[in-house]
N, C-alpha and C. Protein backbone atom coordinates (compact mmCIF):
# COMPACT_ATOMS: atom_id res chain seq x y z
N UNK A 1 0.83 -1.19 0.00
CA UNK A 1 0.00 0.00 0.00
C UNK A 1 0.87 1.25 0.00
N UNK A 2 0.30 2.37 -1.01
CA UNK A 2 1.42 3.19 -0.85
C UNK A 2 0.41 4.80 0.10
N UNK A 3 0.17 4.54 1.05
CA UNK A 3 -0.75 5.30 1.76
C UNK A 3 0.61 5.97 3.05
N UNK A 4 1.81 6.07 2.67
CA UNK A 4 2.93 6.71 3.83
C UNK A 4 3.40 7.34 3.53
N UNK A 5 3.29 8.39 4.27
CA UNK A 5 4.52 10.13 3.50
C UNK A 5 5.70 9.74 2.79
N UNK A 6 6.44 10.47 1.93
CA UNK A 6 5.66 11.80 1.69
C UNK A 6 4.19 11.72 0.46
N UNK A 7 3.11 12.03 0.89
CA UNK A 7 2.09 12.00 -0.15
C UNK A 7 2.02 12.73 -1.43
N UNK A 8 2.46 11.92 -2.57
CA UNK A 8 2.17 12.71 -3.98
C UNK A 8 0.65 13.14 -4.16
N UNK A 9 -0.40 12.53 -3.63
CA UNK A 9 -1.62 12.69 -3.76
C UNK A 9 -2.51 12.83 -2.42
N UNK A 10 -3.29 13.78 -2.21
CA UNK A 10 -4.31 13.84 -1.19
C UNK A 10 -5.26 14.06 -1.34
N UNK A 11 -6.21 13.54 -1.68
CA UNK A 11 -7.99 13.11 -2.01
C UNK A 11 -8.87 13.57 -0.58
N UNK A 12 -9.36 15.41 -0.80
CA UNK A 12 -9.73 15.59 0.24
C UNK A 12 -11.11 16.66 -0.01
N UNK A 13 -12.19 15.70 0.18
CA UNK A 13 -13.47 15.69 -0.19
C UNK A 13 -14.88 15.62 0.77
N UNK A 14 -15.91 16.01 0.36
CA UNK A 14 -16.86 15.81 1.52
C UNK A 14 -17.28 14.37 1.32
N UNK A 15 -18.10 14.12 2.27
CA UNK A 15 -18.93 12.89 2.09
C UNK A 15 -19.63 12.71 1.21
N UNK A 16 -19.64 11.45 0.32
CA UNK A 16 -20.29 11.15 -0.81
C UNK A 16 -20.32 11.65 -2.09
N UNK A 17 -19.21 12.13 -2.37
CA UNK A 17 -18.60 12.86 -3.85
C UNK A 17 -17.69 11.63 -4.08
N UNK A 18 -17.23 10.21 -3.68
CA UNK A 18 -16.29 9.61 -4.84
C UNK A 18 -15.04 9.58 -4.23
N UNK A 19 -14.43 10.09 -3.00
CA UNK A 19 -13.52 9.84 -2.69
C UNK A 19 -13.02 8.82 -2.32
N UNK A 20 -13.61 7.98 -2.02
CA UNK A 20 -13.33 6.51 -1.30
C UNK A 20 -13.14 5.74 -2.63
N UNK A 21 -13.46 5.66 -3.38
CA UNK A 21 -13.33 5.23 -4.84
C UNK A 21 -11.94 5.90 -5.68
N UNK A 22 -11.89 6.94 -5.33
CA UNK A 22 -10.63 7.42 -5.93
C UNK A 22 -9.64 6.80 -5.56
N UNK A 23 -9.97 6.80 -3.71
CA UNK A 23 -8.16 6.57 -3.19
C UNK A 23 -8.24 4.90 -3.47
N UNK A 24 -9.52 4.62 -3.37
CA UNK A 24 -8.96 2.67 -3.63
C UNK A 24 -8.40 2.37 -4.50
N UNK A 25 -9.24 3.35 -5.82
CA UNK A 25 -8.19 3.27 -7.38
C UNK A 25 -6.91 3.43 -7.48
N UNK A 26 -6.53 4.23 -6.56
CA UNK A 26 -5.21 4.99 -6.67
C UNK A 26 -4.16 4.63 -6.30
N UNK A 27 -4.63 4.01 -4.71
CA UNK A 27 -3.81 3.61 -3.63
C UNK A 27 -2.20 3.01 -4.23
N UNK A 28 -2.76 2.11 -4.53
CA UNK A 28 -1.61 0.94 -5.43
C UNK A 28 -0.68 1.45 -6.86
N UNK A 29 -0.87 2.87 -6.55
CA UNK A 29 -0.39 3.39 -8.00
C UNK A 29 0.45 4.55 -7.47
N UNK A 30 0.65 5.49 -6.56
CA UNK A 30 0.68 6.43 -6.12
C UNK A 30 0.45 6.44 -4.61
N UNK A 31 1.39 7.02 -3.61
CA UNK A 31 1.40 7.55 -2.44
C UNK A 31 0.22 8.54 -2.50
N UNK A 32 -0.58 8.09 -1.21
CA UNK A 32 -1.76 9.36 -1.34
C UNK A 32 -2.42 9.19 0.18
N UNK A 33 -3.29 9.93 0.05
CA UNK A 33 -4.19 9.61 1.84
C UNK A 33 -5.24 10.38 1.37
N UNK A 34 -6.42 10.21 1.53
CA UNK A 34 -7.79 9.96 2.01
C UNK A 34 -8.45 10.69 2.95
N UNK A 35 -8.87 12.00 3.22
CA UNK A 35 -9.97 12.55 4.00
C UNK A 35 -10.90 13.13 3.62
N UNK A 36 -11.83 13.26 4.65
CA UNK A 36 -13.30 14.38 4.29
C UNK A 36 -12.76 15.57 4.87
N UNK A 37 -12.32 15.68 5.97
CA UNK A 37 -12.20 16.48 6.34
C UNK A 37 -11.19 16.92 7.59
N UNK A 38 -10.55 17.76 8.32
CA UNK A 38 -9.65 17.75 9.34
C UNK A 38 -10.57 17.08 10.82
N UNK A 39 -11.89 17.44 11.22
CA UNK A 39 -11.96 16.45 12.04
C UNK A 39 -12.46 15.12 11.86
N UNK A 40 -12.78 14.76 11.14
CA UNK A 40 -12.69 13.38 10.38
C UNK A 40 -11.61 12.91 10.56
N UNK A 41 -10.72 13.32 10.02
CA UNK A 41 -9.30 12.69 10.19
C UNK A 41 -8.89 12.31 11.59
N UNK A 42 -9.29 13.58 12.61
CA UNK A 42 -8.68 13.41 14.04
C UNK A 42 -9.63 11.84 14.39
N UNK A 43 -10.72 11.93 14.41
CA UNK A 43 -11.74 10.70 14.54
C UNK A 43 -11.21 9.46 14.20
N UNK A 44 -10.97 9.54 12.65
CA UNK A 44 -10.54 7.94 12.75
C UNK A 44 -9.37 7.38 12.50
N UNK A 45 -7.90 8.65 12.97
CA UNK A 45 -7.41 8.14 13.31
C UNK A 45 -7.50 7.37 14.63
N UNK A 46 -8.32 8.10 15.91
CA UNK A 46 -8.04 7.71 17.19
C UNK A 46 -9.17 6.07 17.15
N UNK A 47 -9.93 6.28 15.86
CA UNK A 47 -10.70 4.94 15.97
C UNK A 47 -9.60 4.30 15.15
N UNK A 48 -8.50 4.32 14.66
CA UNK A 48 -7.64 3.47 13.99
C UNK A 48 -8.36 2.70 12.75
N UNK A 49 -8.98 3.38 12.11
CA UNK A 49 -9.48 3.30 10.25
C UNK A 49 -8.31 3.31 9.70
N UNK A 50 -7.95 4.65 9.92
CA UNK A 50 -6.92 5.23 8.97
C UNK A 50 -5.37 4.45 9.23
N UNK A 51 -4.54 4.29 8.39
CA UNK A 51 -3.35 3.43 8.99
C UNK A 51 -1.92 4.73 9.31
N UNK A 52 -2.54 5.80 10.14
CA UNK A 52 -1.32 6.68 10.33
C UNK A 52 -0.66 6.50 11.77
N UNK A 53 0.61 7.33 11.52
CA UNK A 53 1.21 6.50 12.57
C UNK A 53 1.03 7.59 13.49
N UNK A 54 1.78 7.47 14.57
CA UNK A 54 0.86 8.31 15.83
C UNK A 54 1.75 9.81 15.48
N UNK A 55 2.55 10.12 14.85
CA UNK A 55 3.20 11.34 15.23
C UNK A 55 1.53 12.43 14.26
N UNK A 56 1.07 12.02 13.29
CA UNK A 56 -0.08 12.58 12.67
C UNK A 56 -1.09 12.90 13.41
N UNK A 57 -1.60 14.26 13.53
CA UNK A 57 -2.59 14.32 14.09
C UNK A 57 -3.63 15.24 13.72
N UNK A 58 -3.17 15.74 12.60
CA UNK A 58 -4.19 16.87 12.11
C UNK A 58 -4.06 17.41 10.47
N UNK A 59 -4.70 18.23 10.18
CA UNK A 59 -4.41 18.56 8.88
C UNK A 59 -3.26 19.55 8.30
N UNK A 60 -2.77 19.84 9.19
CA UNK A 60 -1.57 20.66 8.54
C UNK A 60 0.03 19.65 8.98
N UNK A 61 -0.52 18.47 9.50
CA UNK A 61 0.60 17.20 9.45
C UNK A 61 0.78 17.15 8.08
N UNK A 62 -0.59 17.01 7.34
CA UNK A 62 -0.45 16.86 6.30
C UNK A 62 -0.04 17.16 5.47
N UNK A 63 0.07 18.50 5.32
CA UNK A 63 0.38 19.55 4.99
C UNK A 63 2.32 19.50 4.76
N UNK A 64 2.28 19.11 6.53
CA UNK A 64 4.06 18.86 6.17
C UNK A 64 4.41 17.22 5.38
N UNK A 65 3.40 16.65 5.46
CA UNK A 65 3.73 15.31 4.73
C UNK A 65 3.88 15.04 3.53
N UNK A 66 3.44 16.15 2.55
CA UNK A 66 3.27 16.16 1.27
C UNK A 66 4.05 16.49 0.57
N UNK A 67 4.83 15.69 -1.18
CA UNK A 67 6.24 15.61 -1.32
C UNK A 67 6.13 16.90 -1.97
N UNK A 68 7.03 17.46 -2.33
CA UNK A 68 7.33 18.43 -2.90
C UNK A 68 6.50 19.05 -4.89
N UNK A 69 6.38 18.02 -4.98
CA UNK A 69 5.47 17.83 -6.19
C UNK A 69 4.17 17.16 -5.70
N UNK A 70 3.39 17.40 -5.46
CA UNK A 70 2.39 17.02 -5.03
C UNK A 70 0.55 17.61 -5.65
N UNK A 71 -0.54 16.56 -5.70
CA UNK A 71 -1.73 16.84 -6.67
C UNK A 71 -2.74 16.97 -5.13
N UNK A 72 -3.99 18.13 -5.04
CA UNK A 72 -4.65 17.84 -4.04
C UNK A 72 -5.95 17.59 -5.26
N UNK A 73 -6.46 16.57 -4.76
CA UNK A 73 -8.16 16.60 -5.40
C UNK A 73 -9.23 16.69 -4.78
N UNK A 74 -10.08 17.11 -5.11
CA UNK A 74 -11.14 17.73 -4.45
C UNK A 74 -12.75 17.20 -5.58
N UNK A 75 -13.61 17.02 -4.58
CA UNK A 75 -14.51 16.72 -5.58
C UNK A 75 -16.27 17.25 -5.49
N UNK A 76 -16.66 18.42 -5.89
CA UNK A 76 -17.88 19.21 -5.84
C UNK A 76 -19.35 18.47 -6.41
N UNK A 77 -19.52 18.18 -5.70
CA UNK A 77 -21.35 17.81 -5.44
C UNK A 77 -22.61 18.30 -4.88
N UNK A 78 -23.57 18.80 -5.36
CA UNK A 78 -24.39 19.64 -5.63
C UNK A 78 -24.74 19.03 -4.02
N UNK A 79 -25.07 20.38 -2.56
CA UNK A 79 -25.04 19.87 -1.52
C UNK A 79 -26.37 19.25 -1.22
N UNK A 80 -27.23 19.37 -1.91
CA UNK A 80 -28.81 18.67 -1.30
C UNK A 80 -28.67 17.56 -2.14
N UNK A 81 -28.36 17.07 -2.96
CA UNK A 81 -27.59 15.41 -3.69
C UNK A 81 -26.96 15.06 -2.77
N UNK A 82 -25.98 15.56 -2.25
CA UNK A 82 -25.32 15.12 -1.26
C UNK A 82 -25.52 14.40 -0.13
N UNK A 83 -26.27 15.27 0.62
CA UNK A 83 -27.43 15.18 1.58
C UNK A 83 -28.66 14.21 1.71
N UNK A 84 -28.79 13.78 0.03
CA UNK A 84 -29.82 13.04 0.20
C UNK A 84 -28.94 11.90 0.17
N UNK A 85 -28.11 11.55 -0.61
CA UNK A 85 -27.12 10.29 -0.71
C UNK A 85 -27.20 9.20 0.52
N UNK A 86 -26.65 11.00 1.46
CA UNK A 86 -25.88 10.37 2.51
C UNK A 86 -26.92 10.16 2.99
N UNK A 87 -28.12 10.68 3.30
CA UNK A 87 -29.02 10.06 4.03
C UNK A 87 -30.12 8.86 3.66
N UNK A 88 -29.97 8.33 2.72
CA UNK A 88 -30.61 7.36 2.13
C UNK A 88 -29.24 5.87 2.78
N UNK A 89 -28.08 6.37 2.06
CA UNK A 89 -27.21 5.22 2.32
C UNK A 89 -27.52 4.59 3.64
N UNK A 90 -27.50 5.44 4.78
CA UNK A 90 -27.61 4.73 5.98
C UNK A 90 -29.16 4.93 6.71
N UNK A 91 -29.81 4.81 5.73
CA UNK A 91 -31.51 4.85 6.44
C UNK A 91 -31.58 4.49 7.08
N UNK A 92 -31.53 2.96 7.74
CA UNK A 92 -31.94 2.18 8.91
C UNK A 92 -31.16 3.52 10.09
N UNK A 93 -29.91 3.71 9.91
CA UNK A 93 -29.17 4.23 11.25
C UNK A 93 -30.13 5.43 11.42
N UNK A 94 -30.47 6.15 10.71
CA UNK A 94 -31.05 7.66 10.41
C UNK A 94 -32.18 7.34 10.55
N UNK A 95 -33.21 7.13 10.58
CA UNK A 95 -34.31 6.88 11.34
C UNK A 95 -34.37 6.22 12.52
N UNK A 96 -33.23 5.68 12.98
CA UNK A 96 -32.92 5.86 14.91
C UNK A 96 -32.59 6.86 15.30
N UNK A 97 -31.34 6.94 14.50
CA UNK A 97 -30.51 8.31 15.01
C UNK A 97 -31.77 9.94 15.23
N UNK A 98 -32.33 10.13 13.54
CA UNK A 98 -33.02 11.27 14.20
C UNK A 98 -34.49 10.93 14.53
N UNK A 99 -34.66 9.76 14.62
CA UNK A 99 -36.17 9.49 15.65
C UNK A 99 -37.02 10.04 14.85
N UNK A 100 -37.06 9.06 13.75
CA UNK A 100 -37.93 9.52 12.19
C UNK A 100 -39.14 8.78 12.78
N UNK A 101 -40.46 9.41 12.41
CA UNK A 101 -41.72 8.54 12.67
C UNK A 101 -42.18 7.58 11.33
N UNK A 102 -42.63 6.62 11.33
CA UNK A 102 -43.04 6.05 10.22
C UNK A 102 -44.31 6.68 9.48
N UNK A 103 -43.83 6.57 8.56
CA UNK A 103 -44.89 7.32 7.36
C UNK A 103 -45.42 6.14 6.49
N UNK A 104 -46.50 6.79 5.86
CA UNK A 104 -47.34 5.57 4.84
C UNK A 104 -47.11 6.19 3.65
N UNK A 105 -46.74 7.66 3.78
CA UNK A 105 -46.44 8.13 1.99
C UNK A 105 -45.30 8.29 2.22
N UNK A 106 -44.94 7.88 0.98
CA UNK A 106 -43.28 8.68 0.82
C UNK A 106 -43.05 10.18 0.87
N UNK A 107 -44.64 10.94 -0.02
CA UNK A 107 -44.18 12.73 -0.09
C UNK A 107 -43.95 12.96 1.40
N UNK A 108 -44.54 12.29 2.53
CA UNK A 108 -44.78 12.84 3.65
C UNK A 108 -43.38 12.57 4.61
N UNK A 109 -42.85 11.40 4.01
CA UNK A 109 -41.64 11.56 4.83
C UNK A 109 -40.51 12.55 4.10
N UNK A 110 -40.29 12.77 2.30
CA UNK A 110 -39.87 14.05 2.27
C UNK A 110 -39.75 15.20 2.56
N UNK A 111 -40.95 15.47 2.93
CA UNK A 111 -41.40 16.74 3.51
C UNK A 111 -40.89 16.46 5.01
N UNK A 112 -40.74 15.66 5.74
CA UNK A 112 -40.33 15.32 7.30
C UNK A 112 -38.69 15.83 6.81
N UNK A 113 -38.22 14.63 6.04
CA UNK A 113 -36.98 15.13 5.94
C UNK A 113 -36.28 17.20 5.12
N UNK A 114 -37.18 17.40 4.59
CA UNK A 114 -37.05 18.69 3.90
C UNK A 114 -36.95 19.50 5.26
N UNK A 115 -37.95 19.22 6.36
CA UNK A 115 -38.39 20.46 7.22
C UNK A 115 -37.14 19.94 8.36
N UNK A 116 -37.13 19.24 8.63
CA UNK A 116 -36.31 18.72 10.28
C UNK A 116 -34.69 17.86 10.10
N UNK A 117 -34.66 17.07 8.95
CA UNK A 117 -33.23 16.33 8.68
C UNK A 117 -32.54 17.51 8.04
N UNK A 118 -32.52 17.34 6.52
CA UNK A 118 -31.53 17.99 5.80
C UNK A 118 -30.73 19.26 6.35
N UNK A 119 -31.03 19.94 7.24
CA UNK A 119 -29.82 21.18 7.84
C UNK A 119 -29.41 20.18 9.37
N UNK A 120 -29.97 19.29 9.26
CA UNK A 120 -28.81 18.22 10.17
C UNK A 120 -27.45 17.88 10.03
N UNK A 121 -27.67 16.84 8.46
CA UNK A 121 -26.49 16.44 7.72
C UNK A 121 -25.46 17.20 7.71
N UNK A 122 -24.45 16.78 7.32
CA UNK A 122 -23.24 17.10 7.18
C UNK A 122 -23.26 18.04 5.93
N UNK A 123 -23.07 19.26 5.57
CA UNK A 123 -22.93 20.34 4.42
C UNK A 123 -21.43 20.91 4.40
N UNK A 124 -20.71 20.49 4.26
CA UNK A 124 -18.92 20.55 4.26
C UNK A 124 -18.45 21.12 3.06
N UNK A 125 -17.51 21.66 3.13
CA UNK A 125 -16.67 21.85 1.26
C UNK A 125 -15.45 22.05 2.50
N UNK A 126 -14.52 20.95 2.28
CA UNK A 126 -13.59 21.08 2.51
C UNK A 126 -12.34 21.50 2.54
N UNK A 127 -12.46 21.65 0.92
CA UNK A 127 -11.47 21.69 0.19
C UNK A 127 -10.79 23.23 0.25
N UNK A 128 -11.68 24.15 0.97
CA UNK A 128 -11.32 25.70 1.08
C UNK A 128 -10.39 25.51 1.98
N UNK A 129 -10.16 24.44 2.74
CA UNK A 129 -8.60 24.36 3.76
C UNK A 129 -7.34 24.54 3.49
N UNK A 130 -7.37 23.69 2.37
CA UNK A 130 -6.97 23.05 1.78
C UNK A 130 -6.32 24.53 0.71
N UNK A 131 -7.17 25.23 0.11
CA UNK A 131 -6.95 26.20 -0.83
C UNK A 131 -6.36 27.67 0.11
N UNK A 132 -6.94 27.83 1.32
CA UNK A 132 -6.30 28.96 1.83
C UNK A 132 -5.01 28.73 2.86
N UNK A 133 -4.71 27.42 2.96
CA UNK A 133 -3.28 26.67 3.18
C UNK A 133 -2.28 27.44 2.33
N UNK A 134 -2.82 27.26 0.90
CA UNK A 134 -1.71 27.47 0.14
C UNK A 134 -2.19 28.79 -0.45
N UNK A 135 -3.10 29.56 0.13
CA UNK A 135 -3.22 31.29 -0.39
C UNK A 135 -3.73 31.20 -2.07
N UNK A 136 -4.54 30.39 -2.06
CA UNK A 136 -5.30 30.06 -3.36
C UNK A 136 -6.53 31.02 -3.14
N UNK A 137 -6.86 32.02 -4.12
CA UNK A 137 -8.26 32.01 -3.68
C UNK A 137 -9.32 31.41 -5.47
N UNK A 138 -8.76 30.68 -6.13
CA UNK A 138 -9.36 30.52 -7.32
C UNK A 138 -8.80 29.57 -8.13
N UNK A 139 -9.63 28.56 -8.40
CA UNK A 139 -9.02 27.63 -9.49
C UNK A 139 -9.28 28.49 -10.84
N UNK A 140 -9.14 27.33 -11.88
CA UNK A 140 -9.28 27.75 -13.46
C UNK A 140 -10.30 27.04 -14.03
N UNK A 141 -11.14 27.43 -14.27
CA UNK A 141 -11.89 26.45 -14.87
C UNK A 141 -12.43 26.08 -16.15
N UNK A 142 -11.45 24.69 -15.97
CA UNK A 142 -11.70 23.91 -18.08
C UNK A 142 -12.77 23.62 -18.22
N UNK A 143 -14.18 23.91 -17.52
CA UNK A 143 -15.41 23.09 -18.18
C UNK A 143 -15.86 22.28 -17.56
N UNK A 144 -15.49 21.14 -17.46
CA UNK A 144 -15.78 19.34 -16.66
C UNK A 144 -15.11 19.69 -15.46
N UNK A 145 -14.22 20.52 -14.76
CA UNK A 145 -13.15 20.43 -13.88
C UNK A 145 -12.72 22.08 -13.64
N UNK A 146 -12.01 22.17 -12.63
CA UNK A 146 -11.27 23.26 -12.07
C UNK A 146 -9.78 22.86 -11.59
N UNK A 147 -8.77 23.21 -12.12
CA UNK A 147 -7.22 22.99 -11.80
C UNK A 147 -6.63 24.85 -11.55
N UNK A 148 -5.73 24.36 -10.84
CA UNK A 148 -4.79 25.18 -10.89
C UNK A 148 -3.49 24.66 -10.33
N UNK A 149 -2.18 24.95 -10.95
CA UNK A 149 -0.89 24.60 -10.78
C UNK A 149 -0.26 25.38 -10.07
N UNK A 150 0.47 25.73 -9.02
CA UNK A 150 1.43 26.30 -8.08
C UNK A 150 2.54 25.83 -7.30
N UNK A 151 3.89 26.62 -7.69
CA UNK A 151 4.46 25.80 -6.86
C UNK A 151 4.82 24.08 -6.42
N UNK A 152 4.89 23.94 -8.35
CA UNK A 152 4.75 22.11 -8.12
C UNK A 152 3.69 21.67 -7.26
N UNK A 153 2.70 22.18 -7.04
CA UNK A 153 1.57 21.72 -6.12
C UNK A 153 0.36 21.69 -7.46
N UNK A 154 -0.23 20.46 -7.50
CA UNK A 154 -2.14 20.71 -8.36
C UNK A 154 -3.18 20.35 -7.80
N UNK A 155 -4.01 21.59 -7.80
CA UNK A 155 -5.32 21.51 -7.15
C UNK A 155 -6.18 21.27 -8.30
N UNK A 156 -6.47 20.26 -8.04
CA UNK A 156 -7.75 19.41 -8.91
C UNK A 156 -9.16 19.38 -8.42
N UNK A 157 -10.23 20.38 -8.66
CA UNK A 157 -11.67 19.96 -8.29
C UNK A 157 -12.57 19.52 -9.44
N UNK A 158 -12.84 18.33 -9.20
CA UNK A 158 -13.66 17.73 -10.15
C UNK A 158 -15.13 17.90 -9.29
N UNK A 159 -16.49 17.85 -10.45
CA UNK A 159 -17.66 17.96 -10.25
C UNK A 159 -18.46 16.42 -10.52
N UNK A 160 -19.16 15.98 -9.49
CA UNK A 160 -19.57 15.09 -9.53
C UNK A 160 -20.60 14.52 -10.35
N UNK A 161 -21.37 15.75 -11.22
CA UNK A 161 -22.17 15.43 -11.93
C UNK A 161 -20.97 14.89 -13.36
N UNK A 162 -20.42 15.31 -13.81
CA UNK A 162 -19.00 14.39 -14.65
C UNK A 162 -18.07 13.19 -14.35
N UNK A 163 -18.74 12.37 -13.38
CA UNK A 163 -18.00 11.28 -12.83
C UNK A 163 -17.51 10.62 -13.94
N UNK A 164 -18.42 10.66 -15.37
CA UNK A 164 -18.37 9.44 -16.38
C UNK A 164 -16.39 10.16 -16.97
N UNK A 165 -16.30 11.30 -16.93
CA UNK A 165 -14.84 12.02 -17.12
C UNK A 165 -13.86 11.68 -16.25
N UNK A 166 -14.00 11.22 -15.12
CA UNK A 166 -13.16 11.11 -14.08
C UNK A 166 -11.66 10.84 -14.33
N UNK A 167 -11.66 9.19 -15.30
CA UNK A 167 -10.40 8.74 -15.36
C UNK A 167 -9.79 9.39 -16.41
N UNK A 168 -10.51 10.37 -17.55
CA UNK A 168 -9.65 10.71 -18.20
C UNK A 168 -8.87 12.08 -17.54
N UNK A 169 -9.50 13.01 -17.16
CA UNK A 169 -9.23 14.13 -16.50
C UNK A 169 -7.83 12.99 -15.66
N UNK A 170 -8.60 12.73 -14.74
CA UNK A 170 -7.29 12.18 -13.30
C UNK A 170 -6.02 11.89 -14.19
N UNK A 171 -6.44 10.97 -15.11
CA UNK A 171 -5.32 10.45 -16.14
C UNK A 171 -3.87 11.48 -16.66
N UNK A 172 -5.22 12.49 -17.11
CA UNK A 172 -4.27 13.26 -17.90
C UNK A 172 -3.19 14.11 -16.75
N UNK A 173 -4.34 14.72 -15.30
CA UNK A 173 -3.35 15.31 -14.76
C UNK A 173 -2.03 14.80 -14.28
N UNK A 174 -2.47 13.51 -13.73
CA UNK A 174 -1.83 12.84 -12.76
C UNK A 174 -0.52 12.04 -13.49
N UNK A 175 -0.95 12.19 -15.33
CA UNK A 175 -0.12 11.28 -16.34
C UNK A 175 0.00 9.96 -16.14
N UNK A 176 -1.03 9.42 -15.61
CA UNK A 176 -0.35 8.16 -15.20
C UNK A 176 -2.35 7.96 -16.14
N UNK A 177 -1.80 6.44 -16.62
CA UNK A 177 -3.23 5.28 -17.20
C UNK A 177 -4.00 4.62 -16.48
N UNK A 178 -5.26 5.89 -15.11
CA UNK A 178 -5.53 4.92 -14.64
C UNK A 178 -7.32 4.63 -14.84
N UNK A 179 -7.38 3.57 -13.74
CA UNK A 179 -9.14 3.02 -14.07
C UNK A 179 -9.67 2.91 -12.71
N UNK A 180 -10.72 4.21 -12.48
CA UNK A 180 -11.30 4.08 -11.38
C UNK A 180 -12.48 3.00 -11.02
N UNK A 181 -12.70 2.50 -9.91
CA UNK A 181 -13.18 1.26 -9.24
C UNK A 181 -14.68 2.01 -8.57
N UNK A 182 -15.61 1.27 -8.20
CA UNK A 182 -16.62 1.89 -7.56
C UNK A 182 -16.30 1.36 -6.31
N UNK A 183 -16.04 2.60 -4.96
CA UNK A 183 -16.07 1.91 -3.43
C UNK A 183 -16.88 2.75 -2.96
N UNK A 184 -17.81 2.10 -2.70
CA UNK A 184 -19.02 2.85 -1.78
C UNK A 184 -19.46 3.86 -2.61
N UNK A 185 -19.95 3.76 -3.93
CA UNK A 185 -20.81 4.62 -4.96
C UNK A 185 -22.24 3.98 -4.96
């Protein structure tokens, strides 16, 4: 696994845009690591998900972990898609968790979830950490995607409604031939 500093790649995304799919694709091809977000990260490292070693503890570790040439990707998904994703994926938990009543229509539990869930969920863009780290205030944007190059550093935000683009974009930036996998899509 090539998931140990220094990281050529850091895949750092909200929930349910594709990241978990990226880094599985990737893993074996490229040094990289995997977050949603800086407390995410603190979380599972201390739940031991993540395989970092103990001197890591936050996001600007990361920051020093990353090689000198290095790609950040980022991946933009329309936030109420998002939202619904995530809250469909784990229904059973989410109707404990927020003590959903059972409904006989479906409009009626939308409307439950429209009025009382959705400003629950998680609504993140991470990736602005990430961009005012390095005094970015603006990618470029080709169309399917947003890059910008600095400092041997590339910030890559791809849009999730273009997933079917993914491997060529990643391909081309990253130069390398690769083929993304579905993990947890």
């Amino acid at each position: 696994m090539n998931d140990q500093p220094p990281y050529k790649l850091v895949i750092y995304s909200g929930g349910k845009c594709g990241g978990s799919s990226q880094y599985s694709s990737l893993l074996n091809i490229i040094n990289c690591i995997f977050i949603h977000k800086d407390e995410q990260y603190i979380k599972c490292k201390r739940m031991g998900i993540y395989p970092f070693d103990t001197q890591q503890n936050n996001l600007d570790s990361i920051f020093k972990n990353v090689s000198n040439e290095s790609i950040f990707i980022d991946v933009y998904r329309n936030p109420i898609d998002r939202c619904i994703s995530a809250y469909f994926q784990n229904y059973e938990h989410n109707i404990k968790y927020f003590n959903i009543p059972k409904f006989d229509k479906l409009e009626d539990e939308i409307d439950y979830f429209n009025l009382f869930i959705y400003h629950k969920l998680e609504n993140y863009e991470g990736f602005e950490e990430v961009m005012n780290h390095y005094n970015i205030t603006k990618l470029h944007d080709m169309g399917n995607y947003w890059i910008l190059r600095k400092h041997n550093k590339t910030f890559l935000r791809l849009k999730f409604n273009k997933i079917d683009l993914w491997e060529d974009i990643i391909s081309k930036e990253l130069k390398l031939n690769i083929k993304l996998r579905k993990d947890n899509m």
